[in-house]
Protein backbone atom coordinates (compact mmCIF):
# COMPACT_ATOMS: atom_id res chain seq x y z
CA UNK A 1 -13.03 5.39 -0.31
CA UNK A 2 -14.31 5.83 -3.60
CA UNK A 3 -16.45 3.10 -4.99
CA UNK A 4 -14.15 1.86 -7.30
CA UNK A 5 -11.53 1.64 -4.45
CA UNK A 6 -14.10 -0.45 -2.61
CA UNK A 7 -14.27 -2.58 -5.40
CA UNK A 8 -10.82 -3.07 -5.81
CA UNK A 9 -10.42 -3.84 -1.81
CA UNK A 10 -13.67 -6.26 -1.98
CA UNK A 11 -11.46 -8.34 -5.12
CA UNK A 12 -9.01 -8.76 -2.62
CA UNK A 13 -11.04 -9.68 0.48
CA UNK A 14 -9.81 -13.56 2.05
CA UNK A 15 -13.00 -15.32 1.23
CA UNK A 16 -14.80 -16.04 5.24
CA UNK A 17 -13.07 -19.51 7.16
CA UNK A 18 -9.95 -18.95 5.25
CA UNK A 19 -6.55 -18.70 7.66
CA UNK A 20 -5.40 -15.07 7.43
CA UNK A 21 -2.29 -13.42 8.72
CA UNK A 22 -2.46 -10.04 9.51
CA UNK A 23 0.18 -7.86 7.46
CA UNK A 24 0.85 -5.74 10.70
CA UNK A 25 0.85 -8.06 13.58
CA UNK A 26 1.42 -11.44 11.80
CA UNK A 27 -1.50 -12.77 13.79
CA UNK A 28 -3.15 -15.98 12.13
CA UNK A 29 -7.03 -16.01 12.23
CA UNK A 30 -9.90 -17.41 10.62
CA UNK A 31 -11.43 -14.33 8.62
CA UNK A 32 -14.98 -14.56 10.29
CA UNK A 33 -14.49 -16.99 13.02
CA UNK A 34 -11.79 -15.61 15.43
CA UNK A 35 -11.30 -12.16 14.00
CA UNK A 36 -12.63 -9.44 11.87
CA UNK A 37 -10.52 -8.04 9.31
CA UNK A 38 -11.47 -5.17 7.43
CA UNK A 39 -10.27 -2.60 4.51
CA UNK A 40 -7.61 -0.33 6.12
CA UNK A 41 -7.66 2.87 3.91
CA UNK A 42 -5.16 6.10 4.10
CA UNK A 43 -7.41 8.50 5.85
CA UNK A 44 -5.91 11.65 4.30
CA UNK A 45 -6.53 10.14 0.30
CA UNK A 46 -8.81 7.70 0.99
CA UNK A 47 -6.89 5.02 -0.93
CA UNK A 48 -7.24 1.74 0.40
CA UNK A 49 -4.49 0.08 1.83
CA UNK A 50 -4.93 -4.06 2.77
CA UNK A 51 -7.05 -6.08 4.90
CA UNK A 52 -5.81 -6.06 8.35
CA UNK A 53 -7.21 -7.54 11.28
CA UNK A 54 -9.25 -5.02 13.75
CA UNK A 55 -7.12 -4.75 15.92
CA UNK A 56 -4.57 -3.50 14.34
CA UNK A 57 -6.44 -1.00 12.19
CA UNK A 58 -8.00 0.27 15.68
CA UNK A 59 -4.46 0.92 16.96
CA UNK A 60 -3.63 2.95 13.62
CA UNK A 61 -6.40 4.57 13.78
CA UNK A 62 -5.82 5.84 17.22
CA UNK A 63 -2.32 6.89 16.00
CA UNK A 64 -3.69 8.79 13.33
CA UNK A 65 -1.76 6.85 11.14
CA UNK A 66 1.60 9.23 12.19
CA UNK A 67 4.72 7.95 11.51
CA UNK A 68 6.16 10.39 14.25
CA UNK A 69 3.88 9.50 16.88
CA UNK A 70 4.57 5.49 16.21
CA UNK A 71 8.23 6.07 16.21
CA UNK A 72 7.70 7.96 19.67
CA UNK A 73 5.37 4.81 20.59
CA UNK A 74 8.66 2.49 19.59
CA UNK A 75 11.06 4.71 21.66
CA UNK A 76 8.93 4.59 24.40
CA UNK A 77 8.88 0.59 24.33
CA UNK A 78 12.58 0.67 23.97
CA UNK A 79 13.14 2.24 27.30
CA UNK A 80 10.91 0.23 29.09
């Protein structure tokens, strides 16, 4: 991310003990207290994204952030 990026992310950071709800999983925390969130960014551009809990930006991140391989993840589900 380029610093101004960071900058722009940081603006938009939930202040810490605030309730936040994760964008991706819809899972209410305390930002701080019961859960980390951080700056998920696009890792081709660099272009920062939202602040999602860690979770959640682990699992994209172990997708690589490809659409195919989550809709393969989905199917998967499906059938079982």
């Amino acid at each position: 991310m380029t610093a101004a990026e960071r900058k722009r992310m940081n603006e938009k950071r939930p202040p810490n003990k605030t309730v936040f709800v994760c964008p991706v999983c819809e899972k209410r925390t305390i930002v701080g207290i019961t859960a980390n969130i951080v700056a998920d960014h696009d890792h081709e551009t660099g272009k920062g994204r939202e602040w999602i809990c860690d979770s959640c930006n682990t699992g994209l991140g172990r997708f690589k952030d490809d659409i195919a391989i989550l809709e393969r993840v989905i199917d998967y589900l499906k059938r079982f």
